[in-house]
PDB file of N, CA and C in Angstrom:
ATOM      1  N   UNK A   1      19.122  29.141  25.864  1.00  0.00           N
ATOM      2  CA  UNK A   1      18.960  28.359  24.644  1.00  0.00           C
ATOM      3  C   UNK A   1      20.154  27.429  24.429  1.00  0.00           C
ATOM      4  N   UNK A   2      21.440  27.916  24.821  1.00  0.00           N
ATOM      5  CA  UNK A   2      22.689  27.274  24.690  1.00  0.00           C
ATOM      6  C   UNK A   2      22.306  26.192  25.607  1.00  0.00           C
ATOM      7  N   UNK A   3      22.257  26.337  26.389  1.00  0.00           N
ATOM      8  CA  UNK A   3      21.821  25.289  28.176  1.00  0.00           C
ATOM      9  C   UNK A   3      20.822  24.395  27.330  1.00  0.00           C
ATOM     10  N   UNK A   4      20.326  24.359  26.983  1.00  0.00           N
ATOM     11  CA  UNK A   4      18.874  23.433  26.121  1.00  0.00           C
ATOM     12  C   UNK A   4      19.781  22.763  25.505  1.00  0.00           C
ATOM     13  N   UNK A   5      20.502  23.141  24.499  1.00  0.00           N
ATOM     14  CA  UNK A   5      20.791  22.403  23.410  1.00  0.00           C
ATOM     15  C   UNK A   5      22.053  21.393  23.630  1.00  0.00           C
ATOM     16  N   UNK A   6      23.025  22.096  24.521  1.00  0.00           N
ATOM     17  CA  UNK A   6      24.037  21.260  25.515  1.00  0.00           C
ATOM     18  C   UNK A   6      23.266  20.133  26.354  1.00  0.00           C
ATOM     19  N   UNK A   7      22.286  20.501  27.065  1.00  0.00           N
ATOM     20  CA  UNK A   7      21.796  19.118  27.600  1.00  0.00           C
ATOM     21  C   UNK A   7      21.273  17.901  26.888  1.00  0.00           C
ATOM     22  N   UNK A   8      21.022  18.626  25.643  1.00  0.00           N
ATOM     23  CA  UNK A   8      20.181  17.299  24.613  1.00  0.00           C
ATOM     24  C   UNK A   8      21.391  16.883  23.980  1.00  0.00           C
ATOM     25  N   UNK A   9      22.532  17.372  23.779  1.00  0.00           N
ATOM     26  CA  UNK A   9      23.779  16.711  22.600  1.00  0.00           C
ATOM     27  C   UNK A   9      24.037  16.047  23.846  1.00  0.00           C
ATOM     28  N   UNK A  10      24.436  16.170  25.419  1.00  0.00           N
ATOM     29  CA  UNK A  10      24.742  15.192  26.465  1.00  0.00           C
ATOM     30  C   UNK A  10      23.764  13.958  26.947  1.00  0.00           C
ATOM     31  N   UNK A  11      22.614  14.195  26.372  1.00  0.00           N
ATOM     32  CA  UNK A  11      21.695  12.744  26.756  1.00  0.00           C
ATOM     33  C   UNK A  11      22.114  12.100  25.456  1.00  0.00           C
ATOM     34  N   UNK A  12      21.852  13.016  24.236  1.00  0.00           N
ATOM     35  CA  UNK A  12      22.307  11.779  23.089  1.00  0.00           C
ATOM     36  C   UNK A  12      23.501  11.214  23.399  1.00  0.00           C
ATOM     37  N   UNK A  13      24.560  11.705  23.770  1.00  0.00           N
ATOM     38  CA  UNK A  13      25.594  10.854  24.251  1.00  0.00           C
ATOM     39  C   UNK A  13      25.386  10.021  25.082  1.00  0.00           C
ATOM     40  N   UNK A  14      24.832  10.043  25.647  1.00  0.00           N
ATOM     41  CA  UNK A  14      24.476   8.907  27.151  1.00  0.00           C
ATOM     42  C   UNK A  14      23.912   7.607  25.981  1.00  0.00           C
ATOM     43  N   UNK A  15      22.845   7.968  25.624  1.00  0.00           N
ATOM     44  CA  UNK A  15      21.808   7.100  25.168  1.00  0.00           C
ATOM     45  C   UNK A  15      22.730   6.503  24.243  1.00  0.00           C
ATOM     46  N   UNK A  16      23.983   7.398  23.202  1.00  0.00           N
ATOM     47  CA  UNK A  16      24.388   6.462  22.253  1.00  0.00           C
ATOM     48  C   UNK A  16      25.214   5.358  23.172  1.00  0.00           C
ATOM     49  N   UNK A  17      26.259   5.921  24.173  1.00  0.00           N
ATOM     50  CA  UNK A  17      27.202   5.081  24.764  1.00  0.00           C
ATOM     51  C   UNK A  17      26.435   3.360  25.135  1.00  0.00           C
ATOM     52  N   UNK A  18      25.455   3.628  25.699  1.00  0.00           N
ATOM     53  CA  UNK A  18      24.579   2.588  26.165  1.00  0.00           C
ATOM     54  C   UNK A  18      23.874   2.141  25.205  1.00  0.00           C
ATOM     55  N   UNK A  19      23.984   2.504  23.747  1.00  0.00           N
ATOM     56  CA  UNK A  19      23.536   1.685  22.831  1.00  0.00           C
ATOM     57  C   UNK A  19      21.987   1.452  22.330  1.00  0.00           C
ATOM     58  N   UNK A  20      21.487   2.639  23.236  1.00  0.00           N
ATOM     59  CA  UNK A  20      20.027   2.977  23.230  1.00  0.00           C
ATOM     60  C   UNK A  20      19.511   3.660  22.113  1.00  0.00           C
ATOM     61  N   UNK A  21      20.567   4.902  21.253  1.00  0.00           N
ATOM     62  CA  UNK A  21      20.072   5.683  20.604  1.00  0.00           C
ATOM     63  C   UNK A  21      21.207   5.421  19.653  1.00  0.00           C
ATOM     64  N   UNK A  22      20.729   5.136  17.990  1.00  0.00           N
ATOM     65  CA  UNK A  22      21.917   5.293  16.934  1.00  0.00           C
ATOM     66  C   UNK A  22      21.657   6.284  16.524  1.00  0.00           C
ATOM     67  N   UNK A  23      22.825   6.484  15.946  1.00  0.00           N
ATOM     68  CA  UNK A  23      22.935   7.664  14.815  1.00  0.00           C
ATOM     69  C   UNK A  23      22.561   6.952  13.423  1.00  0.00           C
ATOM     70  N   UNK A  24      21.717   7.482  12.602  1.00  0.00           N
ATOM     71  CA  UNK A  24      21.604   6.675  11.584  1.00  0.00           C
ATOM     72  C   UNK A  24      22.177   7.657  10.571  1.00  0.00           C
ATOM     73  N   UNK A  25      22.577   7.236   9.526  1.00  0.00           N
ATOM     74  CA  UNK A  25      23.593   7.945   8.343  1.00  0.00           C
ATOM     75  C   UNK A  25      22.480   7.317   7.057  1.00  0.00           C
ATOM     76  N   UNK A  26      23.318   7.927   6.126  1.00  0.00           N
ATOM     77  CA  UNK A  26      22.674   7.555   4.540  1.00  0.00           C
ATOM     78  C   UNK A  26      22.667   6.209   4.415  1.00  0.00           C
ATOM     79  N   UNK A  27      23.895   5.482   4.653  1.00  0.00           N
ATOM     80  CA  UNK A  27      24.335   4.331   4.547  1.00  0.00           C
ATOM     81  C   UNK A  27      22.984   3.105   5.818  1.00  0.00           C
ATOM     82  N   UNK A  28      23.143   4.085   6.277  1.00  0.00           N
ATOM     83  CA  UNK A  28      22.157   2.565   7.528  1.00  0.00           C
ATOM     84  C   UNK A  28      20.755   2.526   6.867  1.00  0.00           C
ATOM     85  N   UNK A  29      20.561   3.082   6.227  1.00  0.00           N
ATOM     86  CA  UNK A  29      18.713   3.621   5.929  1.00  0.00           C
ATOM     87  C   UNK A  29      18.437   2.423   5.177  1.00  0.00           C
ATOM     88  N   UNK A  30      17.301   2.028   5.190  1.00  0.00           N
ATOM     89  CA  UNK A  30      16.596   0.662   4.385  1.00  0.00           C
ATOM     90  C   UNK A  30      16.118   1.600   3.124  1.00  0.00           C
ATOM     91  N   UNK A  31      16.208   0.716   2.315  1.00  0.00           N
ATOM     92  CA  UNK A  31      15.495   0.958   0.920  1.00  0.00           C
ATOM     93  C   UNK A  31      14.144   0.375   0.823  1.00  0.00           C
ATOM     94  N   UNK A  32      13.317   1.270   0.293  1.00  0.00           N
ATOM     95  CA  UNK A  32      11.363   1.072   0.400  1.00  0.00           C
ATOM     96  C   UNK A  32      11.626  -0.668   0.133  1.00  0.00           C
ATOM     97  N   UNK A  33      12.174  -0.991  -0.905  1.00  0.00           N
ATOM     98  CA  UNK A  33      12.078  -2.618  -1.213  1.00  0.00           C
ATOM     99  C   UNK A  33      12.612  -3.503  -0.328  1.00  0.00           C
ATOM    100  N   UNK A  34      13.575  -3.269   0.065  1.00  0.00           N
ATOM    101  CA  UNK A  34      14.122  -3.792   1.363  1.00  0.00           C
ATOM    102  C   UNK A  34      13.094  -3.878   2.265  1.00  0.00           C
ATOM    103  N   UNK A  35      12.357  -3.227   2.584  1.00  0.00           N
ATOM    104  CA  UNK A  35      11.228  -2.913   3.445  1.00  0.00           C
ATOM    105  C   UNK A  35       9.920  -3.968   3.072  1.00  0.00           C
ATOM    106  N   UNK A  36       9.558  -3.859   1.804  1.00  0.00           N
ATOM    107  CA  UNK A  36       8.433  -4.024   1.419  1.00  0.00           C
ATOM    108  C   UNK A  36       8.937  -6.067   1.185  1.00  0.00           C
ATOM    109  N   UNK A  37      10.383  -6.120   1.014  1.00  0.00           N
ATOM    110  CA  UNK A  37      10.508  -7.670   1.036  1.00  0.00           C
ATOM    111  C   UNK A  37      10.187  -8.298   2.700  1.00  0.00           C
ATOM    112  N   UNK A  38      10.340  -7.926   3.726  1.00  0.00           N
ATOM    113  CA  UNK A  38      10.271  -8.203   5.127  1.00  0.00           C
ATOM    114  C   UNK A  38       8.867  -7.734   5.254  1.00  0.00           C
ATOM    115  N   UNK A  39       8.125  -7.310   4.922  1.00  0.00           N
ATOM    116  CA  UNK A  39       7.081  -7.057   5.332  1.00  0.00           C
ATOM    117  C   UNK A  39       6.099  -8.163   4.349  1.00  0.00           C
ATOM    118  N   UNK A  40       6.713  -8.566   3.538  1.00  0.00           N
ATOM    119  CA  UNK A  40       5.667  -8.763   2.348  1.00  0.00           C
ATOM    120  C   UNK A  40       4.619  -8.030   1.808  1.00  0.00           C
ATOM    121  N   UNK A  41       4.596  -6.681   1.742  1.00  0.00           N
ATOM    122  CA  UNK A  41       3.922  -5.592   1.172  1.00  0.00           C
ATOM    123  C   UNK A  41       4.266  -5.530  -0.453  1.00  0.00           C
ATOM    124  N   UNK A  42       3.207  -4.996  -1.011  1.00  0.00           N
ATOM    125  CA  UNK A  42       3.801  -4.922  -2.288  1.00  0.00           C
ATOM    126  C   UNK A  42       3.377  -3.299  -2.886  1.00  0.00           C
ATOM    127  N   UNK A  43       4.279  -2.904  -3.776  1.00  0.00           N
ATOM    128  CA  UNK A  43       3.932  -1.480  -4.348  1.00  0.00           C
ATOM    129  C   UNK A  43       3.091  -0.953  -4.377  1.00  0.00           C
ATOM    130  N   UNK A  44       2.217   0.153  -4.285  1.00  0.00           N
ATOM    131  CA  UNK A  44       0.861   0.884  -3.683  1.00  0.00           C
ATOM    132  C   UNK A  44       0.074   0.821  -5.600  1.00  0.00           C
ATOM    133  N   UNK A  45       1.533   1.485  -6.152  1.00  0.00           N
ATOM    134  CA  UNK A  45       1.196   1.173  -7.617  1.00  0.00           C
ATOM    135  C   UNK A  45       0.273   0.076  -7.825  1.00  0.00           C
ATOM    136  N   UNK A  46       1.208  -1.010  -7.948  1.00  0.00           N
ATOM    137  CA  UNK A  46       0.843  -2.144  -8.199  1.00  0.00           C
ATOM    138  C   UNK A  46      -0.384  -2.591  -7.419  1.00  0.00           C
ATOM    139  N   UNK A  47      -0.832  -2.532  -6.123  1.00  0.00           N
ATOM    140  CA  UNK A  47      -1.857  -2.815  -5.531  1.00  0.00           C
ATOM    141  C   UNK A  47      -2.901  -2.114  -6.313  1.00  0.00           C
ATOM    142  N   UNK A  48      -3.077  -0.658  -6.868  1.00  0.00           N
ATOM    143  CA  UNK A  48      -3.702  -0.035  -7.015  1.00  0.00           C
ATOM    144  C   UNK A  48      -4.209  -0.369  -8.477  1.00  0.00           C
ATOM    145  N   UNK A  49      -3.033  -1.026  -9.191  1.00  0.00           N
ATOM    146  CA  UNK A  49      -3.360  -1.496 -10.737  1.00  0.00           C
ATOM    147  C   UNK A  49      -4.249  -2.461 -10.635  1.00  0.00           C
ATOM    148  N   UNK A  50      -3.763  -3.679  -9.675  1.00  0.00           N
ATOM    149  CA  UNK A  50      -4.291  -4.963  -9.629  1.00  0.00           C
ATOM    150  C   UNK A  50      -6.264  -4.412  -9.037  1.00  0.00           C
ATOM    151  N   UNK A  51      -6.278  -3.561  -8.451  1.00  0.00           N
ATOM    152  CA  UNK A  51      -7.805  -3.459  -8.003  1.00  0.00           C
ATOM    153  C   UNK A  51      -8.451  -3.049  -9.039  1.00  0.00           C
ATOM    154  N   UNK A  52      -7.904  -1.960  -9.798  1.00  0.00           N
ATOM    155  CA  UNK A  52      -8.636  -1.253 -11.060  1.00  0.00           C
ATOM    156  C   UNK A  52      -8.984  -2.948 -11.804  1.00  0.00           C
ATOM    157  N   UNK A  53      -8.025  -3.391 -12.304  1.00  0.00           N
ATOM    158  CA  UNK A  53      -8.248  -4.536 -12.810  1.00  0.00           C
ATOM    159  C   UNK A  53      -9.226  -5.438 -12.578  1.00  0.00           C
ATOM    160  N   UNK A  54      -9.260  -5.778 -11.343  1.00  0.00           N
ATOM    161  CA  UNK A  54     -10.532  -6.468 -10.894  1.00  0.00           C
ATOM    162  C   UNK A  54     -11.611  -5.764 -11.388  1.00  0.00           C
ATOM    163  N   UNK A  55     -11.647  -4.680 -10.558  1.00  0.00           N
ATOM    164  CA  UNK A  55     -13.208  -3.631 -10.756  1.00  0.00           C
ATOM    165  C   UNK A  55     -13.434  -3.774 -12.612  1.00  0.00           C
ATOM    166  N   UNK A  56     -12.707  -3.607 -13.196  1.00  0.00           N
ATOM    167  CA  UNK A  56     -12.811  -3.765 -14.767  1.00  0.00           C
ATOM    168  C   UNK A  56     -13.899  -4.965 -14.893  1.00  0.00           C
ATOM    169  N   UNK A  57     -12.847  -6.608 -14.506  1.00  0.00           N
ATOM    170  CA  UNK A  57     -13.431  -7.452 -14.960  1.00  0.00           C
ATOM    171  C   UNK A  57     -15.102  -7.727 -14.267  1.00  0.00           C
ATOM    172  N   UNK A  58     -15.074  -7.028 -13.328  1.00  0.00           N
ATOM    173  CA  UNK A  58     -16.462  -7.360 -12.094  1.00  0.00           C
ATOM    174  C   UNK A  58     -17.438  -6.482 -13.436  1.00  0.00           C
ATOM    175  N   UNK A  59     -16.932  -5.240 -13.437  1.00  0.00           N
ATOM    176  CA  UNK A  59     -17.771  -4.296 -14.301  1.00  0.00           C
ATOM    177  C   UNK A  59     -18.321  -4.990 -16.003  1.00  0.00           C
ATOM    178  N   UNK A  60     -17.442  -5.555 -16.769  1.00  0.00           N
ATOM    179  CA  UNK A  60     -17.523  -6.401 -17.991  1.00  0.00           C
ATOM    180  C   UNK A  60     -18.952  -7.738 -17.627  1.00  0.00           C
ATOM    181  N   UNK A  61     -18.399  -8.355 -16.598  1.00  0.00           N
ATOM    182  CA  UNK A  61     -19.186  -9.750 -16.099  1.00  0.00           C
ATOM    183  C   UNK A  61     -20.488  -9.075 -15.867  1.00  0.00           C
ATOM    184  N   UNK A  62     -20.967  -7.789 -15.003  1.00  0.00           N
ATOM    185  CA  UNK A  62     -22.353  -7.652 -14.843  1.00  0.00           C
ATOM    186  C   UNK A  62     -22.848  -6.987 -15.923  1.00  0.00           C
ATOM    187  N   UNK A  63     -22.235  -6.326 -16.755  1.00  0.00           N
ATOM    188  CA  UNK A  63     -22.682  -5.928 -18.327  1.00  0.00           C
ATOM    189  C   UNK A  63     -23.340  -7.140 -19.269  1.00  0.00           C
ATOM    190  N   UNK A  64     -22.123  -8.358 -19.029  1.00  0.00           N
ATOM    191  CA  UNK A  64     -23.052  -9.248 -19.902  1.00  0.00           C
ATOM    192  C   UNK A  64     -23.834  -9.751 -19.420  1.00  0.00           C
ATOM    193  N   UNK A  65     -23.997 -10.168 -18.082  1.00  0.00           N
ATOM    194  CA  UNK A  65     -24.928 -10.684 -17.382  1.00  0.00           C
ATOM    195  C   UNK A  65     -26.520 -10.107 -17.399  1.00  0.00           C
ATOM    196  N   UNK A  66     -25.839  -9.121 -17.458  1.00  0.00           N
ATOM    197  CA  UNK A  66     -27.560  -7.641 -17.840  1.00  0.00           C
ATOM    198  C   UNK A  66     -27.652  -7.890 -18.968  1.00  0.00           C
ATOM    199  N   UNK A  67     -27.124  -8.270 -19.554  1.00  0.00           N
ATOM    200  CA  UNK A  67     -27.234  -8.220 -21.548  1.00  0.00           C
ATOM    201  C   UNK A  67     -28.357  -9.573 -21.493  1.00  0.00           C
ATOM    202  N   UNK A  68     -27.468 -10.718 -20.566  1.00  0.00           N
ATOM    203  CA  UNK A  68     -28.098 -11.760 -21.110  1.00  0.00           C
ATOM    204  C   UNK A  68     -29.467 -12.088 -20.527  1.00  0.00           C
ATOM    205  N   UNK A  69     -29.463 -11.789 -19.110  1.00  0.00           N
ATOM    206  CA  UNK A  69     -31.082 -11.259 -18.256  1.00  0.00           C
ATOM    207  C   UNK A  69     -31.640 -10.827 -18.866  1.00  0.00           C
ATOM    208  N   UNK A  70     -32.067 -10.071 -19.947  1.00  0.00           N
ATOM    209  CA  UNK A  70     -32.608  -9.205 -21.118  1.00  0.00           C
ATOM    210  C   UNK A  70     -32.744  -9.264 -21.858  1.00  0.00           C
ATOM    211  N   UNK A  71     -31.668 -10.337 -22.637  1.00  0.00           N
ATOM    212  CA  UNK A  71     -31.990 -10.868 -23.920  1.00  0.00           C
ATOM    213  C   UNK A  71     -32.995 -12.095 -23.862  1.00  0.00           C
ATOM    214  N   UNK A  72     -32.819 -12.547 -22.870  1.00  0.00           N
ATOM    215  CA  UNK A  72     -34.273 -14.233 -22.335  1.00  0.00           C
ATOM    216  C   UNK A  72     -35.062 -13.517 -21.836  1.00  0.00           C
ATOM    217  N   UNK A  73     -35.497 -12.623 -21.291  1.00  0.00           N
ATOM    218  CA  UNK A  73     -36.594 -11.908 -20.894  1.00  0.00           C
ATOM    219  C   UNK A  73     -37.703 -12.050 -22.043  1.00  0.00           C
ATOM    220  N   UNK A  74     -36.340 -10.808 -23.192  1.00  0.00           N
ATOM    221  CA  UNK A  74     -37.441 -10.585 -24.165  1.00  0.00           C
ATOM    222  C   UNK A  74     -37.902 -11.600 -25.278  1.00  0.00           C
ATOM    223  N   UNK A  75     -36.994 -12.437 -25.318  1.00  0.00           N
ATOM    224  CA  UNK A  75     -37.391 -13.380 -25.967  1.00  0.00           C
ATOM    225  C   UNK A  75     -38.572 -14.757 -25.922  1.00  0.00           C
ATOM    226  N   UNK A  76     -38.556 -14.530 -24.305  1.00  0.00           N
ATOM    227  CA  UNK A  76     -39.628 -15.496 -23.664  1.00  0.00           C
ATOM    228  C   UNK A  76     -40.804 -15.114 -24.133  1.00  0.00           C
ATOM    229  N   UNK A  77     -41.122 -13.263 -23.828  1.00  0.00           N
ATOM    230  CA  UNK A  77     -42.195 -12.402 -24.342  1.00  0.00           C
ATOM    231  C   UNK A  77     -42.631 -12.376 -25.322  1.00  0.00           C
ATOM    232  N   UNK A  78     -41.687 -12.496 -26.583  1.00  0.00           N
ATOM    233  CA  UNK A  78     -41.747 -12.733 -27.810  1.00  0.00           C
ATOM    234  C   UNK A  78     -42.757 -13.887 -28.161  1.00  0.00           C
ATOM    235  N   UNK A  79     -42.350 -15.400 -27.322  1.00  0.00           N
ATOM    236  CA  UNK A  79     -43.105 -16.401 -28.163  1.00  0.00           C
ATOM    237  C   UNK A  79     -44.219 -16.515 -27.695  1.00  0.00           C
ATOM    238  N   UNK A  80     -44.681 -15.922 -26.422  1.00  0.00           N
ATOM    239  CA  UNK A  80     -45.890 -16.136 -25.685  1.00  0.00           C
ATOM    240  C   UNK A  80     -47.007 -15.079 -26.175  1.00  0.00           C
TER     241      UNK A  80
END
């Protein structure tokens, strides 16, 4: 088990010397926004608000739309 774990701390050395493998610390780590500015991604939140939102207004528009299909229906019926 010792033999295992000595050979892997000696490749990470190899790999760091040659610049292949970093060590990353607290300090190197990206912040989600940092991230999400290079990517142009935006908050899952926010994606997730902005859809509810839509679905709202889609949901309102075919309500009145049924209202108003229905209201000339019956009214056509009415004068005839």
């Amino acid at each position: 088990m010792i033999k295992i774990e000595i050979k892997i701390l000696n490749l990470i050395l190899i790999l760091i010397k040659f610049n292949i493998y970093k060590l990353k610390t607290k300090l190197d780590k990206e912040k989600n926004q940092c991230i999400r500015q290079k990517t142009g991604a935006q908050n899952i939140a926010k994606e997730i608000k902005q859809y509810q939102k839509k679905w709202l207004q889609h949901a309102q528009r075919m309500y009145t739309d049924y209202q108003n299909k229905h209201y000339n229906i019956n009214q056509k019926d009415e004068g005839t």
